[in-house]
Protein backbone atom coordinates (compact mmCIF):
# COMPACT_ATOMS: atom_id res chain seq x y z
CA UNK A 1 0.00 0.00 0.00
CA UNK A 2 0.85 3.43 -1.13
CA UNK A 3 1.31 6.57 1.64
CA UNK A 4 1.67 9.90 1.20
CA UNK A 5 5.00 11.37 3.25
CA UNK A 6 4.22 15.02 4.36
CA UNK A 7 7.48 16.91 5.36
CA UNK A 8 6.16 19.59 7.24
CA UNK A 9 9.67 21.68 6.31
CA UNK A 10 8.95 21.45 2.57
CA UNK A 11 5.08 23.13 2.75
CA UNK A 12 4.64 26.98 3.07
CA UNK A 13 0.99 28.00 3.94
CA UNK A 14 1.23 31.65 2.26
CA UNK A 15 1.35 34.26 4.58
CA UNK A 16 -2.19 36.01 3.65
CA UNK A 17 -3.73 33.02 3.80
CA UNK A 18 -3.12 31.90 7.49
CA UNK A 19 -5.54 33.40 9.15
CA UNK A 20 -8.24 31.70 7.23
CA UNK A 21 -6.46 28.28 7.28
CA UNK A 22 -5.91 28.32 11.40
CA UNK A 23 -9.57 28.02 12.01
CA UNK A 24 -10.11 23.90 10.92
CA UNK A 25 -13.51 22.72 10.44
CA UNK A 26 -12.96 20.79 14.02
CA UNK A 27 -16.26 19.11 16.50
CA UNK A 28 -16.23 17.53 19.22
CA UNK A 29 -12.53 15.84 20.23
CA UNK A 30 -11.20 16.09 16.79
CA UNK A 31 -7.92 16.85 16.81
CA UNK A 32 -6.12 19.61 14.80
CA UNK A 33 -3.01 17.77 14.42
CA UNK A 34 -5.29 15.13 13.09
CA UNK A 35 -6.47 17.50 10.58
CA UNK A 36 -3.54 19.16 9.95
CA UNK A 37 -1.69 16.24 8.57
CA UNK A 38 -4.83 15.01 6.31
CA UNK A 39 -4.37 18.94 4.51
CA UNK A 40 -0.47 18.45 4.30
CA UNK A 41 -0.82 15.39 2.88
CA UNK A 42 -3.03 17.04 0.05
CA UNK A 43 -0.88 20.05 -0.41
CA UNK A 44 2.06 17.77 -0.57
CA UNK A 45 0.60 15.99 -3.09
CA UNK A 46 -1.29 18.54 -4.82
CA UNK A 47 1.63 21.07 -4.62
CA UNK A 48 -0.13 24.67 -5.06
CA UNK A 49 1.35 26.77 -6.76
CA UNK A 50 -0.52 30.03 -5.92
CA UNK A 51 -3.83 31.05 -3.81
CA UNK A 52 -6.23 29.79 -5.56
CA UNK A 53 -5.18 26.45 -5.85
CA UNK A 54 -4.41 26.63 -2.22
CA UNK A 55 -7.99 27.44 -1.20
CA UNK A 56 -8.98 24.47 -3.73
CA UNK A 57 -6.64 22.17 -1.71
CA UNK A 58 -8.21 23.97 1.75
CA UNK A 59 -11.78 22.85 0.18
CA UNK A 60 -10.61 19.08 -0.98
CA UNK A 61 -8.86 18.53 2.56
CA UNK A 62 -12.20 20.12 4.54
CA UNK A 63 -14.47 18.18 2.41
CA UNK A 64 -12.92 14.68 2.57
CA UNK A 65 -12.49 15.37 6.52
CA UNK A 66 -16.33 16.23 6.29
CA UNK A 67 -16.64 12.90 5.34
CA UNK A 68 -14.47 10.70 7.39
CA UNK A 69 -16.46 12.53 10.39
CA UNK A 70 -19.71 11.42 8.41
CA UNK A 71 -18.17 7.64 8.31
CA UNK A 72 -17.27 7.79 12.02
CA UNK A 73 -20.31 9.12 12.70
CA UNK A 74 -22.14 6.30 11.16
CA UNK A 75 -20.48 3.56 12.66
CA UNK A 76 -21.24 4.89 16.37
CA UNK A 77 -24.99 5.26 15.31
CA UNK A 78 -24.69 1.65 14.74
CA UNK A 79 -22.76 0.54 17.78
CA UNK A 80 -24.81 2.20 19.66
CA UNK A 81 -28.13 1.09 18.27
CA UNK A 82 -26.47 -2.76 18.84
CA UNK A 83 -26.19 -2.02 22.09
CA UNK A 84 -30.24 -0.77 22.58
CA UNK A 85 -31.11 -4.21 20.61
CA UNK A 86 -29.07 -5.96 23.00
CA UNK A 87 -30.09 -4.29 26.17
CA UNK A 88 -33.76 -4.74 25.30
CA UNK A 89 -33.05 -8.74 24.00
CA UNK A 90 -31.45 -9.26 26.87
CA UNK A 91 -33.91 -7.86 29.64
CA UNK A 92 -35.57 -10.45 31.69
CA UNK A 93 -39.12 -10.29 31.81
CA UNK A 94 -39.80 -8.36 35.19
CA UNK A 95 -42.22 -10.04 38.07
CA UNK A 96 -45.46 -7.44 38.35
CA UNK A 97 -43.55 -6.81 42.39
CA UNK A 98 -40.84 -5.11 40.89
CA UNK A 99 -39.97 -1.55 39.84
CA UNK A 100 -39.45 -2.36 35.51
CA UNK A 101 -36.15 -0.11 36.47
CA UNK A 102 -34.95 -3.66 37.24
CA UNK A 103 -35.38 -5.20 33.99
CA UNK A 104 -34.11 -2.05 32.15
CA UNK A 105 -31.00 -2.47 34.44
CA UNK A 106 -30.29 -5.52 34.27
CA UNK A 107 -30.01 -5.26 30.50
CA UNK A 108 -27.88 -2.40 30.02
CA UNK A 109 -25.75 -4.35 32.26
CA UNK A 110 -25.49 -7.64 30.07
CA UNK A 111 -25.43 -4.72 27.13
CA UNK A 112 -22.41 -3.56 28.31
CA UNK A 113 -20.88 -6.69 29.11
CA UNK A 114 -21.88 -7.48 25.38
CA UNK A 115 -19.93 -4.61 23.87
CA UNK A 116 -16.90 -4.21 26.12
CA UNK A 117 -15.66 -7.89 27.27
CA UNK A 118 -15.16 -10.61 24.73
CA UNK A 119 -15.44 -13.13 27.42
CA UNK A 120 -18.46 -11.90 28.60
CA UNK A 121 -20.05 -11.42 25.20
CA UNK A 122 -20.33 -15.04 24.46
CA UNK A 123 -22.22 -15.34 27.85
CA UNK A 124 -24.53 -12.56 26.47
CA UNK A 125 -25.02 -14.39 23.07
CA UNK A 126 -26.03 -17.79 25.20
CA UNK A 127 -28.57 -16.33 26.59
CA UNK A 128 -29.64 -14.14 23.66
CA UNK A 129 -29.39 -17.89 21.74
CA UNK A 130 -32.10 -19.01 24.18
CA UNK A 131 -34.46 -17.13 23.46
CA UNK A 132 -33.83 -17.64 20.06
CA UNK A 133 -31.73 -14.61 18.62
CA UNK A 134 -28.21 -14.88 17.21
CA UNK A 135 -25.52 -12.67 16.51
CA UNK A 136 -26.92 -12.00 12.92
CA UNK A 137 -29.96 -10.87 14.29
CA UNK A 138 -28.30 -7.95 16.70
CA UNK A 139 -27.06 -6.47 13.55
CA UNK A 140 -30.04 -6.47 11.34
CA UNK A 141 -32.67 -5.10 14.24
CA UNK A 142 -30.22 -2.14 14.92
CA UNK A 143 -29.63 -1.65 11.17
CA UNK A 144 -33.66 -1.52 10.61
CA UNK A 145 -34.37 0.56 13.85
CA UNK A 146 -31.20 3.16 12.47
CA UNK A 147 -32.23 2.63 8.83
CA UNK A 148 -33.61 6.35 8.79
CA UNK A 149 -30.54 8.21 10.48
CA UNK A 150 -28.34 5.71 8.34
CA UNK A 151 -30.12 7.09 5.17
CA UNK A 152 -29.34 10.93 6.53
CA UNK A 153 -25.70 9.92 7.02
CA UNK A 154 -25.35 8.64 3.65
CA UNK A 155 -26.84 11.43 1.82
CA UNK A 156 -24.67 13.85 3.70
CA UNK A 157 -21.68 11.66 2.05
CA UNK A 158 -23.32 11.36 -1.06
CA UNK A 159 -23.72 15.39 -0.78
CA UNK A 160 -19.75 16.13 0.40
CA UNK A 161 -18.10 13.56 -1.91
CA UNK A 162 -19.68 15.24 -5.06
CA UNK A 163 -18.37 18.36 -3.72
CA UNK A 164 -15.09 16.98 -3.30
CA UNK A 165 -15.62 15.71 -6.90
CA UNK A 166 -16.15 19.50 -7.90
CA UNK A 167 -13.16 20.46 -5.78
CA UNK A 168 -11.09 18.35 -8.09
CA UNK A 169 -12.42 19.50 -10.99
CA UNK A 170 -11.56 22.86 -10.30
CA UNK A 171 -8.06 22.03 -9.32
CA UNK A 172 -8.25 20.43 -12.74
CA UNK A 173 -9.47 23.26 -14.69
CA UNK A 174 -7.63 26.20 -12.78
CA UNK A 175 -4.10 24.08 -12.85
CA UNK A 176 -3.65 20.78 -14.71
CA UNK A 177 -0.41 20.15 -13.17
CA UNK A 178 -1.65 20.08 -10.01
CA UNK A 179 -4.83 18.14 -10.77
CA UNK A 180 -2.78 15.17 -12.23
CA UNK A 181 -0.95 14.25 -9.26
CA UNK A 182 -4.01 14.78 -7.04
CA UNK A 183 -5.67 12.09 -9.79
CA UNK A 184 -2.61 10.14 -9.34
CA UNK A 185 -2.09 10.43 -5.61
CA UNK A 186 -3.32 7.31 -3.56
CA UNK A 187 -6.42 6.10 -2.20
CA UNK A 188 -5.08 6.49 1.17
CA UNK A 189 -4.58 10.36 0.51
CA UNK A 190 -8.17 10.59 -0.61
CA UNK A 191 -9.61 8.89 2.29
CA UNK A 192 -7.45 10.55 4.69
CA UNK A 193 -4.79 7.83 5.50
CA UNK A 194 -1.18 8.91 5.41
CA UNK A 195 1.67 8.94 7.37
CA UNK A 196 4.17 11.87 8.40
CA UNK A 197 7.74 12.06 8.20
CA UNK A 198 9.02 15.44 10.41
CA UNK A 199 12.54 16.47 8.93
């Protein structure tokens, strides 16, 4: 496999454009150094030669963070719909004497024990086996019950990876030296996957 190597000596931000490049499009816990080596990956590979096709390689490396964060994103919504399915599946059928609390409880308990201890989690598919669910069917209840959020994800993706499309084409169109070795840069740079090398 491919990587990019960004030498952070070798790439120049231009001086009138660092106050507009120092604010990343960050949430949450991301981490800037996280995002600043996706973008020097792309200007080392895109290699712009003046401001425009910097902001064009600002716009690639924003978009394809967009949707790495939209992937990520995705992925939770399913863990953590596995664990509802699981937590409910699991939940013993609670005596009319006691507070449902109990039941509710008792699952999220075996829930977590599910998602955090492999030991555990066969334990928590026994007992999910008798009453006649299997692993296969954890997945497709939470994929059904997430189905709609899923669908919102995807379209967001869908949405930032034609812009990203359009990002390239104008890198194309404004400098065709710089859009050929974006084309032939590697799927890893694309995606966000690269390693650094500090000199």
């Amino acid at each position: 496999m491919v990587r990019a190597v960004v030498r952070r000596s070798a790439i120049t931000v231009p001086p009138a454009l660092v106050p507009l490049f120092n604010q990343p499009p960050l949430v949450g816990e991301e981490k800037r150094e996280d995002y600043e080596k996706l973008f020097l990956a792309i200007v080392a590979t895109i290699k712009p030669s003046d401001t425009v096709v910097w902001l064009l390689a600002r716009d690639f490396a924003d978009l394809t963070w967009e949707i790495a964060r939209e992937k990520r994103l995705k992925t939770q919504l399913i863990k953590l719909t596995e664990f509802d399915v699981v937590s409910k599946l699991v939940s013993p059928i609670t005596p009319t004497f006691l507070p449902p609390d109990m039941s509710i409880g008792m699952g999220k308990k075996l829930a977590k024990q599910w998602a955090g201890d492999p030991k555990a989690r066969q334990s928590v598919i026994n007992k999910l086996a008798d009453k006649g669910y299997d692993a296969s069917d954890i997945s497709t209840l939470a994929m059904n019950r997430a189905a709609p959020e899923i669908e919102v994800i995807d379209r967001r993706i869908g949405t930032y990876e034609l812009r990203r499309i359009a990002a390239m084409k104008a890198i194309e169109q404004y400098s065709e030296a710089s859009a050929r070795r974006l084309a032939a840069a590697s799927t890893d740079v694309i995606e966000g996957e690269f390693t650094e090398a500090v000199e």
